[in-house]
C-alpha atoms as a PDB file:
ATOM      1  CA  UNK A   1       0.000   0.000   0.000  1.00  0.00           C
ATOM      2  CA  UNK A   2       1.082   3.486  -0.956  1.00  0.00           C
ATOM      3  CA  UNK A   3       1.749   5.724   2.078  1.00  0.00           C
ATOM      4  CA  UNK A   4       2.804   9.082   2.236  1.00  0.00           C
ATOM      5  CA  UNK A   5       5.743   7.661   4.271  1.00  0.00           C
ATOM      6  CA  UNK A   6       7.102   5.026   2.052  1.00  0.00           C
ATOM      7  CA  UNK A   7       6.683   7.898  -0.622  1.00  0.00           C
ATOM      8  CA  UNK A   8       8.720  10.487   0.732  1.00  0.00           C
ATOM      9  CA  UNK A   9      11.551   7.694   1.529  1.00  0.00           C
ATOM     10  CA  UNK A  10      11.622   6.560  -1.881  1.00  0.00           C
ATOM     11  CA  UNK A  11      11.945   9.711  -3.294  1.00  0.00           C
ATOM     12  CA  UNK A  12      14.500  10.674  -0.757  1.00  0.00           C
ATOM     13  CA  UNK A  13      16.954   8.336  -3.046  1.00  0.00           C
ATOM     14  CA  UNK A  14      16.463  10.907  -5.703  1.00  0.00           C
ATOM     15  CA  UNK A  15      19.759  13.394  -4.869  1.00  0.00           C
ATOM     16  CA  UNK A  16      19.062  17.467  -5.201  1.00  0.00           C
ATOM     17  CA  UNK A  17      20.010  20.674  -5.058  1.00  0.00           C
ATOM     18  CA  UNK A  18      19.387  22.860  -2.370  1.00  0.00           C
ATOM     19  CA  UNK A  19      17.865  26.873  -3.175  1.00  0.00           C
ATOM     20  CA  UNK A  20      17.241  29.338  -0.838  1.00  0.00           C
ATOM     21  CA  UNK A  21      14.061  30.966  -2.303  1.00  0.00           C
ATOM     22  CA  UNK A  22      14.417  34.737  -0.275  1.00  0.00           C
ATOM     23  CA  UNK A  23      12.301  37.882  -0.873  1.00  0.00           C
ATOM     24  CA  UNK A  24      10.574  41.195   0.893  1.00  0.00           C
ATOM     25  CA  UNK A  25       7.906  40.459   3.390  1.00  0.00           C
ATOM     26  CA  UNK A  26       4.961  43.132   2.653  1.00  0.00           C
ATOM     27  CA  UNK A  27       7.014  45.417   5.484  1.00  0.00           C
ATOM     28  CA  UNK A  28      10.483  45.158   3.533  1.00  0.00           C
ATOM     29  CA  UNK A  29      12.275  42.464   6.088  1.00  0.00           C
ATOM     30  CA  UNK A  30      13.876  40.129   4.311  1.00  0.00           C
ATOM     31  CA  UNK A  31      12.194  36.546   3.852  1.00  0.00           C
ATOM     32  CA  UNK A  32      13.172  33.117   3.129  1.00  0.00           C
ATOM     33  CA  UNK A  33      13.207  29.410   2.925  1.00  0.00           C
ATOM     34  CA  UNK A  34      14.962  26.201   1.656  1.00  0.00           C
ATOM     35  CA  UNK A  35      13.252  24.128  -1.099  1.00  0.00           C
ATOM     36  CA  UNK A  36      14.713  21.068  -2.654  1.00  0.00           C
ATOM     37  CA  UNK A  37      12.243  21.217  -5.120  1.00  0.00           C
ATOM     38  CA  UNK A  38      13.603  23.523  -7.827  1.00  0.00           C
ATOM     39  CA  UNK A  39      14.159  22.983 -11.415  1.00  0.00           C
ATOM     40  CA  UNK A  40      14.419  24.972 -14.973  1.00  0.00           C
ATOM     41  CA  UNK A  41      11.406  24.922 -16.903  1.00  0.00           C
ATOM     42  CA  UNK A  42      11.728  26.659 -20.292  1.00  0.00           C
ATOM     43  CA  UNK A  43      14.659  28.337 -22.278  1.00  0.00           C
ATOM     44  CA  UNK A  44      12.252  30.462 -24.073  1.00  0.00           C
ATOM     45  CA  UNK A  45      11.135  32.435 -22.242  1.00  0.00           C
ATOM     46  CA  UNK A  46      13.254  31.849 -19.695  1.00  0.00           C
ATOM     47  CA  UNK A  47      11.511  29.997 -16.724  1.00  0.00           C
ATOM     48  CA  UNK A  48      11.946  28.426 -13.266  1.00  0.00           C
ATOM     49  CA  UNK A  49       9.980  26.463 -10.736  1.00  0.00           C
ATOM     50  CA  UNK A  50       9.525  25.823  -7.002  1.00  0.00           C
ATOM     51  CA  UNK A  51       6.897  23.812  -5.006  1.00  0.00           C
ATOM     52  CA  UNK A  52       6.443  25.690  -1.538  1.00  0.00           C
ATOM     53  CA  UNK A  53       4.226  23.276   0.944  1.00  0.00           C
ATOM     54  CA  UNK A  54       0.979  25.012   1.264  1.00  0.00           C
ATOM     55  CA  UNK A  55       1.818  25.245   5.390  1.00  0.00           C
ATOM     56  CA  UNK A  56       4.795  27.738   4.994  1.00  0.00           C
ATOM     57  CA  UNK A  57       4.121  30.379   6.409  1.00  0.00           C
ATOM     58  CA  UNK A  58       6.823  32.506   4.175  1.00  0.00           C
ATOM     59  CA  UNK A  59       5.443  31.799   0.634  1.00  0.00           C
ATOM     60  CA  UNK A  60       2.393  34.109   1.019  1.00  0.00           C
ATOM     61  CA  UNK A  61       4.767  37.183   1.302  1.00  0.00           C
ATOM     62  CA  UNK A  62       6.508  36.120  -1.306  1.00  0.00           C
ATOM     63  CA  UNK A  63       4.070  35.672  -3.623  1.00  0.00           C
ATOM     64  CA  UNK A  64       1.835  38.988  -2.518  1.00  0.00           C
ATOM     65  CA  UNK A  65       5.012  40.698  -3.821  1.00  0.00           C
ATOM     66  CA  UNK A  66       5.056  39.146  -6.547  1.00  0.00           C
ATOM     67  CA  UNK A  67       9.124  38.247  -7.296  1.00  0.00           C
ATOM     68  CA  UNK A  68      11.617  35.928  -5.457  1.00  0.00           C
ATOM     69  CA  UNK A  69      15.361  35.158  -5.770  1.00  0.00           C
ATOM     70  CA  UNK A  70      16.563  31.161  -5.984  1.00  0.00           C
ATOM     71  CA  UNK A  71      19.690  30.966  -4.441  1.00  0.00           C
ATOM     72  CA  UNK A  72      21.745  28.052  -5.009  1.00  0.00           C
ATOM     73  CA  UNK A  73      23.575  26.918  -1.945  1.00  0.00           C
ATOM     74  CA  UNK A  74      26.743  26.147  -1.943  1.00  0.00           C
ATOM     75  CA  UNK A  75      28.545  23.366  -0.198  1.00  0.00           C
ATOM     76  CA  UNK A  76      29.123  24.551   3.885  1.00  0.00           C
ATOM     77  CA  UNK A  77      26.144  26.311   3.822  1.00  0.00           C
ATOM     78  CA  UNK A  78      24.124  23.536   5.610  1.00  0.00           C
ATOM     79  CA  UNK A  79      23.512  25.847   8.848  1.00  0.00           C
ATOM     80  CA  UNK A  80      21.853  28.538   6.211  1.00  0.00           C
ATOM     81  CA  UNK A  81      19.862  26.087   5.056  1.00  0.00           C
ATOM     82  CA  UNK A  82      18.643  25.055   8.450  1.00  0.00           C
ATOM     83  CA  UNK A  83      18.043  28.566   9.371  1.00  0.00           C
ATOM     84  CA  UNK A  84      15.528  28.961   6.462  1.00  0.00           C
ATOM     85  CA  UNK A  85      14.037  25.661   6.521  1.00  0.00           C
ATOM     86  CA  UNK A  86      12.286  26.631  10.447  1.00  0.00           C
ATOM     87  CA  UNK A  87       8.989  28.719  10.548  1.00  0.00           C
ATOM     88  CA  UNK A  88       9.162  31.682  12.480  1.00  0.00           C
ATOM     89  CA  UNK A  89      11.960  34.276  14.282  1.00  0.00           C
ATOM     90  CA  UNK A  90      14.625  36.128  11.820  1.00  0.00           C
ATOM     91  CA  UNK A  91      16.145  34.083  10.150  1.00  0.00           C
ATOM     92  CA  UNK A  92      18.502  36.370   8.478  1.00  0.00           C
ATOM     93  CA  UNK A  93      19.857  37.091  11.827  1.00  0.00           C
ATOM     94  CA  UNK A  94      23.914  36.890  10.963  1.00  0.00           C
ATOM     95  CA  UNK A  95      23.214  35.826   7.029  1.00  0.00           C
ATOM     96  CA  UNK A  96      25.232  38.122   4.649  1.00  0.00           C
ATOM     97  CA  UNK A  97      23.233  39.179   1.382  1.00  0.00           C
ATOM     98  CA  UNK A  98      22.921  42.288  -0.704  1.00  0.00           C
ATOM     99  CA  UNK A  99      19.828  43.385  -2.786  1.00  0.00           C
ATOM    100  CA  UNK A 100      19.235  41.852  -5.864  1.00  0.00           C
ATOM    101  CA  UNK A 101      17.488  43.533  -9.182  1.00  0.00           C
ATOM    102  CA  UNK A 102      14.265  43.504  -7.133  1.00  0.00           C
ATOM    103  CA  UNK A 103      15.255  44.123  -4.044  1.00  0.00           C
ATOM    104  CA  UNK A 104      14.996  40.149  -3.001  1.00  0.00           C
ATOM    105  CA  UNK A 105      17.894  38.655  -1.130  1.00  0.00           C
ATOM    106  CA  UNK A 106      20.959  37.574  -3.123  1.00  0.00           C
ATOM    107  CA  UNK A 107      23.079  35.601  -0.152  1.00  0.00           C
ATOM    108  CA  UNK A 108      26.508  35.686  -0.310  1.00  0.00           C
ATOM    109  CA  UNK A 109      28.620  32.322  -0.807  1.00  0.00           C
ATOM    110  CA  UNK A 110      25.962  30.898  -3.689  1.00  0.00           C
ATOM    111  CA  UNK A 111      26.691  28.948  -6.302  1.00  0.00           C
ATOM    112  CA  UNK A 112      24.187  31.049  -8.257  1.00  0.00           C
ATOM    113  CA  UNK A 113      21.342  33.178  -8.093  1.00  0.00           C
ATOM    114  CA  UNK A 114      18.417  34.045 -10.114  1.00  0.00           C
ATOM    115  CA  UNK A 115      15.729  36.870 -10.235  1.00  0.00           C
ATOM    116  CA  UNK A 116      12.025  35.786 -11.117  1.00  0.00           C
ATOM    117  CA  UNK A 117       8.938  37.661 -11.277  1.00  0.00           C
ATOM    118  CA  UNK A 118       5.906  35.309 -10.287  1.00  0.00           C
ATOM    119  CA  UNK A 119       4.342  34.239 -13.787  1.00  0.00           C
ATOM    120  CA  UNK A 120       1.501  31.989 -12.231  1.00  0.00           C
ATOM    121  CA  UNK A 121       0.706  29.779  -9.119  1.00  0.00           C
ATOM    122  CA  UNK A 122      -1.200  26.361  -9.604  1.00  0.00           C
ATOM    123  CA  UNK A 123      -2.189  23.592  -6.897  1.00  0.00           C
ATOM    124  CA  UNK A 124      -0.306  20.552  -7.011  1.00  0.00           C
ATOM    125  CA  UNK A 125      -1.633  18.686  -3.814  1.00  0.00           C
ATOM    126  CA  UNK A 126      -0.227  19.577  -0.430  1.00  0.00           C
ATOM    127  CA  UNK A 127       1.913  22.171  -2.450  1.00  0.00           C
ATOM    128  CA  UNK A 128       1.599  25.305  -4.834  1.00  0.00           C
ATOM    129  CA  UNK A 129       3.474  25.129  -8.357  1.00  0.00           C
ATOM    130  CA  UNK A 130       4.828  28.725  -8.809  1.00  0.00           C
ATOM    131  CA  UNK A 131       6.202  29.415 -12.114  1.00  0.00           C
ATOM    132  CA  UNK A 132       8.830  32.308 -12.201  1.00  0.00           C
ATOM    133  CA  UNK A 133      10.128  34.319 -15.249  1.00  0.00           C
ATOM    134  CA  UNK A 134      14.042  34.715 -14.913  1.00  0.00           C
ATOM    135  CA  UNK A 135      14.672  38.456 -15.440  1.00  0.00           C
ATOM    136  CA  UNK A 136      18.188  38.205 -14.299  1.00  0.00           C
ATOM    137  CA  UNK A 137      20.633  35.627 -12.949  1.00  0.00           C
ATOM    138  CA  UNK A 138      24.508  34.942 -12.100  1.00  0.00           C
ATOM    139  CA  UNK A 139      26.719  31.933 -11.107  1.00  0.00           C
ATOM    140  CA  UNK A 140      30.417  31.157  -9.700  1.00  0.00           C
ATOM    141  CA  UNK A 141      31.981  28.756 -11.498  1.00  0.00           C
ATOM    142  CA  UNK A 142      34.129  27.420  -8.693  1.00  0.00           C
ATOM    143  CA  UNK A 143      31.927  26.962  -6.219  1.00  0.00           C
ATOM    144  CA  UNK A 144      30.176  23.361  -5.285  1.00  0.00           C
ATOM    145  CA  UNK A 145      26.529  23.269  -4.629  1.00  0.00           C
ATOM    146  CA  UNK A 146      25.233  21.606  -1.261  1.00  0.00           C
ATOM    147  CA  UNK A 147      23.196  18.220  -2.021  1.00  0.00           C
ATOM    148  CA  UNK A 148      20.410  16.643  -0.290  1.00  0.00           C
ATOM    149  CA  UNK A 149      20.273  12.848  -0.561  1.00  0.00           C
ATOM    150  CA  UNK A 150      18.554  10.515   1.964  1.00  0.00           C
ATOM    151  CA  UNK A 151      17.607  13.432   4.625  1.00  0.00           C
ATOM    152  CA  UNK A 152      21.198  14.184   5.127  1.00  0.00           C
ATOM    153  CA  UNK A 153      23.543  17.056   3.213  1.00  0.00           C
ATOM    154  CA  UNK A 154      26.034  16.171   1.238  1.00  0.00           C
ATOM    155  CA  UNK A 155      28.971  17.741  -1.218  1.00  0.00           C
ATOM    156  CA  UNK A 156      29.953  16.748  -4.625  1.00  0.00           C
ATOM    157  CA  UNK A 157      33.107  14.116  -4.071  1.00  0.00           C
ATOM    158  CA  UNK A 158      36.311  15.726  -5.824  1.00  0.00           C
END
């Protein structure tokens, strides 16, 4: 029989990235949290999606403002991760970042980020699909990307 538990373990064999999806709450603060759930849609246009859990308690601000920044993480940025992936409190408390093109997050130490303006939202079960339009991105080429594999983190071996 097909449980939500045997599910989530089975897919948990299927290694992934790790993006910090940040942005401006509707008072300015930064916002934030960690998906696994991230992939490139389209070339042309140029297009990106995320599935944020329809409890989070972030993705509302982000979406009533209507853009978002994926940040890739980069390898030794596990405690980052943590920080975003818990509701409540600041969790930007100690996190270096400058303002990307609009205004969301860009944290320092990613292996890339990318600027999207919110093209749609659809249901997809316990989660929303949000489509994003990339208006503007950047990457460093030297830096490894933090991996999620079985619950645990991991790095790319050299």
């Amino acid at each position: 029989m097909l449980t939500s538990t045997r599910f989530r373990s089975a897919l948990g064999h299927f290694p992934s990235g790790v993006v910090a999806i940040t942005g401006r709450d509707a008072d300015g603060r930064p916002a934030g949290m960690a998906v696994s759930s991230f992939t490139s849609v389209s070339l042309d246009p140029p297009l990106v999606a995320f599935l944020p859990g329809k409890t989070s308690s972030t993705f509302p601000s982000l979406a009533r403002r209507g853009t978002f920044c994926a940040n890739v993480l980069a390898a030794g940025q596990e405690d980052l991760c943590r920080a975003l992936s818990v509701s409540g409190g600041d969790k930007f408390a100690g996190v270096d970042w400058r303002p990307g093109p609009h205004g969301d997050p860009v944290l320092d130490g990613a292996v890339a980020w990318i600027a999207c303006t919110i093209e749609a939202v659809h249901d997809a079960g316990d989660h929303h699909l949000v489509l994003g339009r990339v208006d503007d991105l950047a990457a460093d080429a030297t830096a490894e990307p933090l991996l999620f594999f079985r619950s645990q983190y991991h790095h790319l071996a050299a």
